[in-house]
C-alpha atoms as a PDB file:
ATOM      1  CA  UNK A   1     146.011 -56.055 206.230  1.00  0.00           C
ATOM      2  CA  UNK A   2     142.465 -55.031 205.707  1.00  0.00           C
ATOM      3  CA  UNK A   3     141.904 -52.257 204.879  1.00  0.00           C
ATOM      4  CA  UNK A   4     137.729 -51.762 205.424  1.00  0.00           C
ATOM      5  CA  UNK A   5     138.610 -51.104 208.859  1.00  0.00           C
ATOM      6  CA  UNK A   6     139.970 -47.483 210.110  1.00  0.00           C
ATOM      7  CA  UNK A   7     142.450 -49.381 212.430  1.00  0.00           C
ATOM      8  CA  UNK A   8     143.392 -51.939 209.062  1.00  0.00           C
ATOM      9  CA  UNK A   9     143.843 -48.900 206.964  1.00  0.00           C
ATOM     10  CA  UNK A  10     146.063 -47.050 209.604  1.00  0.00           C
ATOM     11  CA  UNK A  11     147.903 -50.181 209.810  1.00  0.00           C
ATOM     12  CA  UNK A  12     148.811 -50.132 206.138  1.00  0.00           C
ATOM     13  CA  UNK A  13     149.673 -46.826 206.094  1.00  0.00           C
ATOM     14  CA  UNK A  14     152.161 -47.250 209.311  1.00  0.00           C
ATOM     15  CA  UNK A  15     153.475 -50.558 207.643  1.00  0.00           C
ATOM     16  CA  UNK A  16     157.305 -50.621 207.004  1.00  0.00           C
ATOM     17  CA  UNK A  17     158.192 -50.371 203.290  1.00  0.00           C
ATOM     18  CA  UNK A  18     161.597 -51.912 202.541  1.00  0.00           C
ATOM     19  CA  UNK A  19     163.369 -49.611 199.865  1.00  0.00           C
ATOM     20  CA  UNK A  20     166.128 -51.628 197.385  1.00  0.00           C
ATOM     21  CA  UNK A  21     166.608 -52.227 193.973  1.00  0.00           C
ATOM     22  CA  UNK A  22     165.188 -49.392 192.013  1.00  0.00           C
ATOM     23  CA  UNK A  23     163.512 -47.946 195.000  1.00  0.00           C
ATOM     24  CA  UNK A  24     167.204 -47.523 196.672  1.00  0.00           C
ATOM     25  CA  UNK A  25     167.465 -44.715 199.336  1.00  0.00           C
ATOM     26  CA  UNK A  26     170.049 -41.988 198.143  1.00  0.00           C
ATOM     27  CA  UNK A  27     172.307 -40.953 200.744  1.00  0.00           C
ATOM     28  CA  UNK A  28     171.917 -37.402 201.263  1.00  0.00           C
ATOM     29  CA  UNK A  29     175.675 -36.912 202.789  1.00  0.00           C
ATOM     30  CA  UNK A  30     177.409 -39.611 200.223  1.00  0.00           C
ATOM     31  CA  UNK A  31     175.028 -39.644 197.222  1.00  0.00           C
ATOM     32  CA  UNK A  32     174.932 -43.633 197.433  1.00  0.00           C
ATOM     33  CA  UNK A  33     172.175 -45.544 196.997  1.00  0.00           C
ATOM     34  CA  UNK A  34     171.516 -47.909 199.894  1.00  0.00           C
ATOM     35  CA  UNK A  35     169.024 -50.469 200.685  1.00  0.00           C
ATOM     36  CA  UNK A  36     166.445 -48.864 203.462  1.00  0.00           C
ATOM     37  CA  UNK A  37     163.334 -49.023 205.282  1.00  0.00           C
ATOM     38  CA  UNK A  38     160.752 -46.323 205.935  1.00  0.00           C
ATOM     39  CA  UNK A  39     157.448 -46.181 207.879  1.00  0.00           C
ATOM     40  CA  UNK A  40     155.234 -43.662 209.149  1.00  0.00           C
ATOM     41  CA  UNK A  41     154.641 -42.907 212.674  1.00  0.00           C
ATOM     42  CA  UNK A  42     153.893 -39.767 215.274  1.00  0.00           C
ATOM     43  CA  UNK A  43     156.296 -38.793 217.977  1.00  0.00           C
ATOM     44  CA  UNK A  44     153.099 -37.080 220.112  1.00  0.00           C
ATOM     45  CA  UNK A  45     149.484 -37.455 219.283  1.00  0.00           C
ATOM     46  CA  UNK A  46     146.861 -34.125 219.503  1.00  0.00           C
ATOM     47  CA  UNK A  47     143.787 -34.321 222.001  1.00  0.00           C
ATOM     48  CA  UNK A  48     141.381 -33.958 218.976  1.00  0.00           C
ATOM     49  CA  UNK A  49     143.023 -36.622 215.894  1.00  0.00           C
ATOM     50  CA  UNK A  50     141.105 -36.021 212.489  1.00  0.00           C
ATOM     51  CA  UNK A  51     142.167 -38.980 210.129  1.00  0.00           C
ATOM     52  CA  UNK A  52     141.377 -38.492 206.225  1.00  0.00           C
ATOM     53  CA  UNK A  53     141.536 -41.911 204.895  1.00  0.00           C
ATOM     54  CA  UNK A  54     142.425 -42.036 201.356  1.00  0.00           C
ATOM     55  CA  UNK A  55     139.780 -44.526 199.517  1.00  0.00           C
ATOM     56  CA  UNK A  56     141.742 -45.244 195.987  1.00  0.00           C
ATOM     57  CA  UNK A  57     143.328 -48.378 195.028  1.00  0.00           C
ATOM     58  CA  UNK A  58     146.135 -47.827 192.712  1.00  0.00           C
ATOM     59  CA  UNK A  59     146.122 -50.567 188.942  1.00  0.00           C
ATOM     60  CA  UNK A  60     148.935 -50.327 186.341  1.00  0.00           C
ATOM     61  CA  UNK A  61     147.277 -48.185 184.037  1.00  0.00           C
ATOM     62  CA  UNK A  62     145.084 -46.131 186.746  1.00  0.00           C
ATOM     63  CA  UNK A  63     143.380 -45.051 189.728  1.00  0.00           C
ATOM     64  CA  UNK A  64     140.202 -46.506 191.283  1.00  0.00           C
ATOM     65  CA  UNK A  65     138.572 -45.040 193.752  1.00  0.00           C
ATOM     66  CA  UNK A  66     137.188 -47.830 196.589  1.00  0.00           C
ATOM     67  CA  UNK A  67     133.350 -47.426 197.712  1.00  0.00           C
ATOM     68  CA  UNK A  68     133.788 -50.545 200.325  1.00  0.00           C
ATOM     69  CA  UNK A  69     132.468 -49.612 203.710  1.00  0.00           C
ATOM     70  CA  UNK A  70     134.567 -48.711 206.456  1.00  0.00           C
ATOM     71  CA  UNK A  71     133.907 -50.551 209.689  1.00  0.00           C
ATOM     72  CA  UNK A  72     135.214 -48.948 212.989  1.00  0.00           C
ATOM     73  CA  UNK A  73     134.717 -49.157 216.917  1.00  0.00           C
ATOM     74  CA  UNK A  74     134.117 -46.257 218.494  1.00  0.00           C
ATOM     75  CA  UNK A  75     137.169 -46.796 220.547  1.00  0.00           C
ATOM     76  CA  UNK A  76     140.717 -47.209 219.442  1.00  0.00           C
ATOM     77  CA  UNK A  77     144.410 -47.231 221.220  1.00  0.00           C
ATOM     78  CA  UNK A  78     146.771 -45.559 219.108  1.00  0.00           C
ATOM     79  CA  UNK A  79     149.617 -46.778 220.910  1.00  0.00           C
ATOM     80  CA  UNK A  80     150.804 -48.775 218.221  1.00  0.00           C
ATOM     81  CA  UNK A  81     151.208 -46.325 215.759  1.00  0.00           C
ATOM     82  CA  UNK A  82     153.853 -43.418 218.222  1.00  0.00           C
ATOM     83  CA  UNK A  83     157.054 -43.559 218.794  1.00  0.00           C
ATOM     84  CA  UNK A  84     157.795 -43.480 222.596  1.00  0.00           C
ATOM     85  CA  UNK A  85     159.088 -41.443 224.678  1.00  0.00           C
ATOM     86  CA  UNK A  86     158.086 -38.470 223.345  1.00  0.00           C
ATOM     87  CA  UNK A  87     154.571 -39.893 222.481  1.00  0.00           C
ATOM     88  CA  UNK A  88     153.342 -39.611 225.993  1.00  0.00           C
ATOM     89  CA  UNK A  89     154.104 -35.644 226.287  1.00  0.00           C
ATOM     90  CA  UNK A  90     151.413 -34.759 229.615  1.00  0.00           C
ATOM     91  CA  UNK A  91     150.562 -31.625 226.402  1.00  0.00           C
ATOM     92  CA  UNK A  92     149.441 -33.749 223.598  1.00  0.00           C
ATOM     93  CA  UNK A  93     147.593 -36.987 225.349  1.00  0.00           C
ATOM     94  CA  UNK A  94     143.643 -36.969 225.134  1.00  0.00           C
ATOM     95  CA  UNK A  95     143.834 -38.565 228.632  1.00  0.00           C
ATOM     96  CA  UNK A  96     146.175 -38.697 231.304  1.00  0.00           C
ATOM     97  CA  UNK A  97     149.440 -39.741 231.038  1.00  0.00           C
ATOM     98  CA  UNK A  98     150.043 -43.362 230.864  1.00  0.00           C
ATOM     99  CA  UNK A  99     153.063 -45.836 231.993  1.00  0.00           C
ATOM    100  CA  UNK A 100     155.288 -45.855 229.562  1.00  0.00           C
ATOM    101  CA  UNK A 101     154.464 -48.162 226.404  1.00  0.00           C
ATOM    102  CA  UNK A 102     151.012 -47.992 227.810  1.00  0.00           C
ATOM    103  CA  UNK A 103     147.842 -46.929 226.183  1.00  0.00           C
ATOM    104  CA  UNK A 104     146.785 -44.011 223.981  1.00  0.00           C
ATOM    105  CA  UNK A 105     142.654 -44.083 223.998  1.00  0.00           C
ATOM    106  CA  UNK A 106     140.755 -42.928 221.341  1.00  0.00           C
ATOM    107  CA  UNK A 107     137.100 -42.107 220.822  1.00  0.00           C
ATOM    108  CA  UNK A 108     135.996 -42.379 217.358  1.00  0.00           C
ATOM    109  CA  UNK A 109     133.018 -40.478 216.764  1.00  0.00           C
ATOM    110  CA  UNK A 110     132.535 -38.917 213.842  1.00  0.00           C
ATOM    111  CA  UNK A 111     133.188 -40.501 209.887  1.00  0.00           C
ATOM    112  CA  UNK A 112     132.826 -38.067 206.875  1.00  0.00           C
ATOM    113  CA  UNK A 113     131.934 -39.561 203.688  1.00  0.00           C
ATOM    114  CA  UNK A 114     132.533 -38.111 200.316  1.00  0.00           C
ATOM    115  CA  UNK A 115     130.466 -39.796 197.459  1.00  0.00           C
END
């Protein structure tokens, strides 16, 4: 996924992670460790979304931080990254409410750059 775009880097942040082998999840009712999969997502999205994207790529002995340029539109559906129903609460939507599994508009415009 790239990641020198804002939607790229919200993909890989949303992107399922499959937990075995050392990573096992441990129960918390049992204690067992089981094979899982986790991902990030929202239930309902805010009128006003601020998104802090974290610019460091992790190596084997360190951290580096990543001074590639980030590339976005000024629009964006967010769709992809809520869990519906309760992502198209009439409360939380920037616009009005749309069919279900329909789309969650964006506007992107403002980007805050620490150097």
């Amino acid at each position: 996924v790239e990641a020198g775009r804002v939607r790229g880097a919200l993909e890989t942040l949303c992107a399922t992670e499959r937990m075995c082998g050392k990573e096992q999840y441990e129960c918390e009712r049992c204690g067992c460790k089981v094979d899982a999969e986790r991902c990030l997502s929202w239930n309902k999205l805010p009128r006003v979304l601020a998104i802090h994207l974290l610019r460091f790529r992790s190596t084997p002995s360190r951290e580096v931080k990543v001074n590639d340029e980030v590339a976005f539109k000024t629009e964006m559906d967010m769709a992809d990254f809520v869990r519906p129903p309760a992502a198209w609460a009439p409360d939380s939507l920037p616009i009005g409410p749309p069919e279900a599994g329909g789309p969650l508009p964006y506007e992107l415009y403002a980007v805050l750059v620490h150097s």
